[in-house]
C-alpha atoms as a PDB file:
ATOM      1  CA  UNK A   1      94.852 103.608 125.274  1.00  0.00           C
ATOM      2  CA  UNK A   2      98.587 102.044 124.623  1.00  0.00           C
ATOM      3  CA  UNK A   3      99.276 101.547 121.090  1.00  0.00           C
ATOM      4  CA  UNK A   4     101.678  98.695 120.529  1.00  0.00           C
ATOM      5  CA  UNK A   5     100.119  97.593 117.286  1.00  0.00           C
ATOM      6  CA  UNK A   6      98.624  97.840 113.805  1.00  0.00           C
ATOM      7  CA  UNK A   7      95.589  96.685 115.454  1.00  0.00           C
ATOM      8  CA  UNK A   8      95.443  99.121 118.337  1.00  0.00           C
ATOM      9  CA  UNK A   9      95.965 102.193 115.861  1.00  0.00           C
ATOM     10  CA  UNK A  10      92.605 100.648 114.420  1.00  0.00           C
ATOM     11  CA  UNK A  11      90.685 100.522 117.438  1.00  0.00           C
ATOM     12  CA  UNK A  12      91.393 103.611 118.222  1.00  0.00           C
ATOM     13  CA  UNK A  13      90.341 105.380 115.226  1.00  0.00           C
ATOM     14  CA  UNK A  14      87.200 103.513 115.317  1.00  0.00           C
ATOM     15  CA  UNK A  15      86.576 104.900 119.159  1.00  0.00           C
ATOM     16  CA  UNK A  16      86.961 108.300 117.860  1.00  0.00           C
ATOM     17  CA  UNK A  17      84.049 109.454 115.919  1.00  0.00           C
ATOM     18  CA  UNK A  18      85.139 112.698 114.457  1.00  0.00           C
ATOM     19  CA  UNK A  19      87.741 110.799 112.725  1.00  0.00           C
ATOM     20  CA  UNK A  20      85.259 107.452 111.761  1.00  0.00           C
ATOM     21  CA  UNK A  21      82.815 110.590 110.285  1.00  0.00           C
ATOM     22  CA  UNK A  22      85.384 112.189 108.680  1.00  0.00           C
ATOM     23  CA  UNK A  23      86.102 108.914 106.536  1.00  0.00           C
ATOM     24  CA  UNK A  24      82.860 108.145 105.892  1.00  0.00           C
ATOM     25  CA  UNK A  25      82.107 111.601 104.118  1.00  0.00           C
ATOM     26  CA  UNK A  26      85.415 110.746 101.874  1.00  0.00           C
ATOM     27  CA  UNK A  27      84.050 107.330 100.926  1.00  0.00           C
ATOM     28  CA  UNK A  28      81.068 108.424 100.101  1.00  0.00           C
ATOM     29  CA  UNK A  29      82.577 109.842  96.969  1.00  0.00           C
ATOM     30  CA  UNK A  30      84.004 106.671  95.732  1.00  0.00           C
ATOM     31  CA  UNK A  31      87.376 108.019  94.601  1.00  0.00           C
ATOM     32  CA  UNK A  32      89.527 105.591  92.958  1.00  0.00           C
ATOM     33  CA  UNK A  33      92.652 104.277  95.567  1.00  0.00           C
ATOM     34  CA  UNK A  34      91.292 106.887  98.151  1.00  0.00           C
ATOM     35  CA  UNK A  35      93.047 107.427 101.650  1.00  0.00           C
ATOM     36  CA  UNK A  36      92.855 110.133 104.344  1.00  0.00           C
ATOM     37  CA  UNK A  37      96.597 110.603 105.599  1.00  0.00           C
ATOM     38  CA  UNK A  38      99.641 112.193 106.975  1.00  0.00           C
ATOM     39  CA  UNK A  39      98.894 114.425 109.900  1.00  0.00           C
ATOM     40  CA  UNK A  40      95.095 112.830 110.441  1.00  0.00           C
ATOM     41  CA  UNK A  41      96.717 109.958 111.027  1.00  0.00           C
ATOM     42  CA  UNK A  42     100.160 111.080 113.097  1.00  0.00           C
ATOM     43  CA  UNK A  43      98.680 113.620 115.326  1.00  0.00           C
ATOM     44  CA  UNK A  44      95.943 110.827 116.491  1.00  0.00           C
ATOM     45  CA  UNK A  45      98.655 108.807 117.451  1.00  0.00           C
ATOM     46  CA  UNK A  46     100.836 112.050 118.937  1.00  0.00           C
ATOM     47  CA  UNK A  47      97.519 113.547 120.983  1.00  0.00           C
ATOM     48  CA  UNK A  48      97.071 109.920 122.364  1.00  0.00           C
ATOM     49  CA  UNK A  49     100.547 109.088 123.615  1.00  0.00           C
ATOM     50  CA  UNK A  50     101.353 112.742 124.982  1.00  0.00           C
ATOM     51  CA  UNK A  51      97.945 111.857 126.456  1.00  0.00           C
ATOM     52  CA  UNK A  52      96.218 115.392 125.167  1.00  0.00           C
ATOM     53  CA  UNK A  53      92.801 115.867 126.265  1.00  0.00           C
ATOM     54  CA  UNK A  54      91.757 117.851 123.232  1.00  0.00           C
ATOM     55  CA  UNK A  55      92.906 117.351 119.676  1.00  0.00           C
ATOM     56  CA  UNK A  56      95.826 119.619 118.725  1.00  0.00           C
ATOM     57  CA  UNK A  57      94.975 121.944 115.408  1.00  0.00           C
ATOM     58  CA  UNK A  58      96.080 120.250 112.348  1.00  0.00           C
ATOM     59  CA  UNK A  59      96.124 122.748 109.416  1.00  0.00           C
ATOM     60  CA  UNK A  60      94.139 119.713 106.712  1.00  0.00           C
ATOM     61  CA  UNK A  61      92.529 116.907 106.259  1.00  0.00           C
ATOM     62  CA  UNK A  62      94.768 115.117 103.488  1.00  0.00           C
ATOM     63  CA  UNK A  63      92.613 113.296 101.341  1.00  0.00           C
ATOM     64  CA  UNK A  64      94.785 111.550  98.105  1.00  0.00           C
ATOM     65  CA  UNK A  65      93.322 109.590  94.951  1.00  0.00           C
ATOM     66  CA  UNK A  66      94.810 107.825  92.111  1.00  0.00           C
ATOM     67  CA  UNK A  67      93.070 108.664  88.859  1.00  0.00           C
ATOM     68  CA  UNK A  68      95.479 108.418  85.805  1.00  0.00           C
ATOM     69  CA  UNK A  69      92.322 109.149  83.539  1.00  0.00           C
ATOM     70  CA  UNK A  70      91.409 112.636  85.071  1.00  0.00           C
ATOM     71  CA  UNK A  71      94.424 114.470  86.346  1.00  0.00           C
ATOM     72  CA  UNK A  72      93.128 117.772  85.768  1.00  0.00           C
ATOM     73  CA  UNK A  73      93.838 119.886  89.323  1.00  0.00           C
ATOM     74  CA  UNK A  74      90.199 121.234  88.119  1.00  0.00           C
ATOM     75  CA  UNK A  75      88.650 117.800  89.492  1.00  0.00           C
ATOM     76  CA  UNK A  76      90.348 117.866  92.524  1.00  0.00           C
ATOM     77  CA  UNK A  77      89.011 121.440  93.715  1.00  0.00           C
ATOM     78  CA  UNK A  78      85.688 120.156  92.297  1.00  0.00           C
ATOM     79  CA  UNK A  79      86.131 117.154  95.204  1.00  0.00           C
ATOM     80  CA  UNK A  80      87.355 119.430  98.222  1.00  0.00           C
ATOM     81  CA  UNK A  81      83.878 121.914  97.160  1.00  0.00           C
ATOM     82  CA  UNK A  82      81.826 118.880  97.914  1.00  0.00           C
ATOM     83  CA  UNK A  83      83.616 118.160 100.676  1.00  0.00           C
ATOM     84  CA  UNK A  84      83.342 121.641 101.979  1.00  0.00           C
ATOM     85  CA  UNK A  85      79.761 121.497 101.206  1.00  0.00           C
ATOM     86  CA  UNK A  86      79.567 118.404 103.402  1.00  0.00           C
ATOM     87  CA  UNK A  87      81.813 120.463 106.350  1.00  0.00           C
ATOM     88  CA  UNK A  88      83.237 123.782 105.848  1.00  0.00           C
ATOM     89  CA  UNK A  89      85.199 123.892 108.971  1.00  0.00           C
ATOM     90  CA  UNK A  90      87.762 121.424 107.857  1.00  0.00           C
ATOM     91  CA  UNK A  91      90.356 122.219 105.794  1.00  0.00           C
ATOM     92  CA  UNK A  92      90.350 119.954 103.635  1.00  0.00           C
ATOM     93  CA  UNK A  93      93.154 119.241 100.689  1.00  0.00           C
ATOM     94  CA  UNK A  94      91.999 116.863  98.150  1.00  0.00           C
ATOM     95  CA  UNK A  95      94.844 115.677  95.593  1.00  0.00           C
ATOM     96  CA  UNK A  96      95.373 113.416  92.857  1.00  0.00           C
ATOM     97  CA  UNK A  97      98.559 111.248  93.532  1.00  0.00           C
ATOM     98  CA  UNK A  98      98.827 110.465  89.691  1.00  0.00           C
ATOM     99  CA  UNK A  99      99.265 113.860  88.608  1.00  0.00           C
ATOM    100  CA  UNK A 100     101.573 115.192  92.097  1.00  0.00           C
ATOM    101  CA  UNK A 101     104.694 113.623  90.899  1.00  0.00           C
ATOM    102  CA  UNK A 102     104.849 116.374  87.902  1.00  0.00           C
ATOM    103  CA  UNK A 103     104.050 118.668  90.815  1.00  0.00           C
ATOM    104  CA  UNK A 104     107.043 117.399  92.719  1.00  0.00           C
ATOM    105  CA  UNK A 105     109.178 116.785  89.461  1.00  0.00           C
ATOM    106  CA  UNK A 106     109.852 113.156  90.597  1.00  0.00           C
ATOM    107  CA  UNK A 107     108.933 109.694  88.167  1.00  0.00           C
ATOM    108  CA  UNK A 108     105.222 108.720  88.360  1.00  0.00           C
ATOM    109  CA  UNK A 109     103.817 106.792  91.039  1.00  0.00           C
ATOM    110  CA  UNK A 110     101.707 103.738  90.695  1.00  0.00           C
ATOM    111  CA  UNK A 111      99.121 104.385  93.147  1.00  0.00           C
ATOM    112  CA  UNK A 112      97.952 106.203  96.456  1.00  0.00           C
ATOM    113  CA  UNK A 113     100.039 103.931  98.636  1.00  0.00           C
ATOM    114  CA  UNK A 114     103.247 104.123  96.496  1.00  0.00           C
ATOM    115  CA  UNK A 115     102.740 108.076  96.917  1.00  0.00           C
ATOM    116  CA  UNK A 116     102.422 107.514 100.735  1.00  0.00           C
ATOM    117  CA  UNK A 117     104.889 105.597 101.154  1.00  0.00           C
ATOM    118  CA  UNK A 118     107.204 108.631  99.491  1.00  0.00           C
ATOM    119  CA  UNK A 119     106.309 111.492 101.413  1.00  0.00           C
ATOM    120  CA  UNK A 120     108.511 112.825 103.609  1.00  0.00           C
ATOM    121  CA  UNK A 121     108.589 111.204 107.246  1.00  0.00           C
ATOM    122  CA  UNK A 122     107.835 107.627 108.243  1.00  0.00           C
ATOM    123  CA  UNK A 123     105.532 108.676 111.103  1.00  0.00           C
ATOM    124  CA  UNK A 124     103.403 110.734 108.301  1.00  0.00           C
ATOM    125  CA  UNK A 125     103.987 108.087 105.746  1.00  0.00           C
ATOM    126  CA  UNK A 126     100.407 106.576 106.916  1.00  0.00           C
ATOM    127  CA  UNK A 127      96.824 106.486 105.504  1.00  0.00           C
ATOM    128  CA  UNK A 128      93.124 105.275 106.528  1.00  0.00           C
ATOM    129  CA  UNK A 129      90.360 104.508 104.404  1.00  0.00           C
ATOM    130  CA  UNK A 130      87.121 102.200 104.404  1.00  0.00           C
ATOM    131  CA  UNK A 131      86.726  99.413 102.064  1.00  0.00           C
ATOM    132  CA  UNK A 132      83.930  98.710 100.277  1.00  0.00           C
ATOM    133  CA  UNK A 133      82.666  96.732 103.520  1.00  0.00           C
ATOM    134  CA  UNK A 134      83.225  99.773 105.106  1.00  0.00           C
ATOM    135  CA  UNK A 135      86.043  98.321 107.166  1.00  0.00           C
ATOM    136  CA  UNK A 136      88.881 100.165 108.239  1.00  0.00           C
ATOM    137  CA  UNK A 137      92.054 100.035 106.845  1.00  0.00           C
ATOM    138  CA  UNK A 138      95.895 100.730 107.112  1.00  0.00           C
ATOM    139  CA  UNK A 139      98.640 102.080 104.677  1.00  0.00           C
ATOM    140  CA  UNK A 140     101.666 101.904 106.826  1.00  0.00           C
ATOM    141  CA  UNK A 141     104.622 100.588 104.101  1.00  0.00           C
ATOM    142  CA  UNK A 142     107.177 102.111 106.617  1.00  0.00           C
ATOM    143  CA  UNK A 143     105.335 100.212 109.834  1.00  0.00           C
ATOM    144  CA  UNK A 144     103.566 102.568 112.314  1.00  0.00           C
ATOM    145  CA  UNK A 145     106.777 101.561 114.742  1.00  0.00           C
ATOM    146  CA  UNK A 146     108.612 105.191 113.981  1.00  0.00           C
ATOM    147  CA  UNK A 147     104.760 106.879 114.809  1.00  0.00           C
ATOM    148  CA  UNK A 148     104.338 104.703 117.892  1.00  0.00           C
ATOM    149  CA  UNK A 149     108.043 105.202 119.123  1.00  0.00           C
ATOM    150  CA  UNK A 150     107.907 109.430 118.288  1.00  0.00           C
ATOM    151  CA  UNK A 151     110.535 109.227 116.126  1.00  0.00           C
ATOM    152  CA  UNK A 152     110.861 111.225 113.217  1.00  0.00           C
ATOM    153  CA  UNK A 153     112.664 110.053 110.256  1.00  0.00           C
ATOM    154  CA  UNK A 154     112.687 110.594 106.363  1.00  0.00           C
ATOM    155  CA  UNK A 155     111.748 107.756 104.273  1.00  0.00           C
ATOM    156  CA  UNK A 156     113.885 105.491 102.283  1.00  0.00           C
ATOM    157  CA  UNK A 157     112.978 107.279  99.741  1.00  0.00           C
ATOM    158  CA  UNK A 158     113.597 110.785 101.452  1.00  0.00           C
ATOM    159  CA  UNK A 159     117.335 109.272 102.341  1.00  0.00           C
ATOM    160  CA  UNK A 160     118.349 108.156  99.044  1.00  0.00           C
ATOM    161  CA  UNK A 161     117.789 111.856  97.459  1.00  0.00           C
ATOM    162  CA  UNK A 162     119.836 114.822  98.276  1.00  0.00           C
ATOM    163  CA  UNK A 163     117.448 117.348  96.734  1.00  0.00           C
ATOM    164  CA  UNK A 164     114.154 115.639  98.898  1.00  0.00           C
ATOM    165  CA  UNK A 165     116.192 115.332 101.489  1.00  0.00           C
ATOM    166  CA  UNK A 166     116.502 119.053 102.231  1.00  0.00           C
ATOM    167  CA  UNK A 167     112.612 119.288 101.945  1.00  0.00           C
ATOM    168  CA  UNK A 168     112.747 117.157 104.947  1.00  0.00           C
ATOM    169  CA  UNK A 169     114.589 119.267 107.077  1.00  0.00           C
ATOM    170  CA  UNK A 170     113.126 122.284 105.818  1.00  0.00           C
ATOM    171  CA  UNK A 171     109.665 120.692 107.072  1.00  0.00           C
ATOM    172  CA  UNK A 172     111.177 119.606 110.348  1.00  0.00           C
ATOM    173  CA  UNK A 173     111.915 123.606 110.952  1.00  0.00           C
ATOM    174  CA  UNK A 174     109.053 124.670 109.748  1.00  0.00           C
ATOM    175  CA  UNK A 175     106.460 122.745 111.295  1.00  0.00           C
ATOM    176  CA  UNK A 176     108.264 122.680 114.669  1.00  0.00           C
ATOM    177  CA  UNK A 177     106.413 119.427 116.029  1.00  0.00           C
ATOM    178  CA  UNK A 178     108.907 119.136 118.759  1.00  0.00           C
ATOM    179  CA  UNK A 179     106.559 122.191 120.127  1.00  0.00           C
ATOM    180  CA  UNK A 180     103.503 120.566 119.442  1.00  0.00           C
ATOM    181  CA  UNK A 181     104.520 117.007 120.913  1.00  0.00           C
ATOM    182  CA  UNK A 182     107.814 117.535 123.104  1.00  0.00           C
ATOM    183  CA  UNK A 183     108.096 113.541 123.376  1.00  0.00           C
ATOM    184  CA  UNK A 184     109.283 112.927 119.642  1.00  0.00           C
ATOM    185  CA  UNK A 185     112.723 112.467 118.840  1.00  0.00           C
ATOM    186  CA  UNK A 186     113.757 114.302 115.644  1.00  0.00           C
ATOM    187  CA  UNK A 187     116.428 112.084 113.379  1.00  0.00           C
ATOM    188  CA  UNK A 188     118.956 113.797 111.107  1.00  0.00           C
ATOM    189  CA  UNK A 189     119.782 110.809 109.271  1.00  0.00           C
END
């Protein structure tokens, strides 16, 4: 499948029933501002435009949350057990998005998305999640053009600070993706 838009992204998670399972376990927990992101989302769209057969490794399932009334790391092991419960062959990493900027020693954020849309590359600046219809939806406040493209870039955010900046790179060397997906095109800007 050729992924030109928002739309197609959708329709292709909802084809691919791993993933479609994977987010209805998370919503069944009914986390505040819940979303399933980064490399869920980016490898999908990787695997299907190298046009892998099998679905390359990806070391968790990043689940985020925005509770400013519990922020207690405590809780958020206490959601990954259930989820392990549920699966224990994921990896799953459950976090709290309104505790992580102390964590990253950055000013707060104001929800799940605004914490998306600050981590470090556009193409893994992306979420999923079911509504309360259970209908899919899209955190993408960088577009899913860089994803679509295989171009990775930092965020805006990434850009405009020296000292995130270098976490950047230092991820781009350390996770080697151009080994994983040979296609992408790996900015220094």
């Amino acid at each position: 499948m050729e992924i030109r838009s928002e739309s197609d992204l959708l329709e292709l998670i909802k084809r691919d029933k791993w993933m479609m399972e994977i987010l209805c376990w998370v919503n069944e927990l009914n986390l505040p501002d819940w979303w399933i992101c980064a490399g869920f989302v980016r490898s999908k769209i990787w695997d299907t435009i190298h046009r892998y057969e099998s679905r390359t490794a990806i070391p968790d399932i990043d689940v985020v949350y925005f509770d400013p009334l519990i922020i207690d790391e405590y809780q958020e092991k206490k959601w990954e057990e259930r989820l392990l419960n549920r699966s224990p062959d994921i990896p799953w990493s459950v976090k709290n998005e309104a505790r992580m900027h102390l964590v990253n020693g950055i000013p707060p954020y104001t929800s799940s998305v605004d914490a998306i849309s600050k981590f470090p590359e556009t193409a893994t600046a992306l979420g999923l999640k079911l509504d309360e219809n259970e209908q899919l939806l899209l955190a993408a406040q960088h577009g899913i053009e860089d994803a679509i493209h295989l171009q990775l870039k930092p965020t805006p955010y990434i850009k405009q600070r020296p000292d995130m900046y270098k976490i950047y790179k230092e991820r781009v060397m350390k996770k080697n993706w151009k080994s994983i997906w040979p296609l992408i095109n790996v900015h220094d800007d």
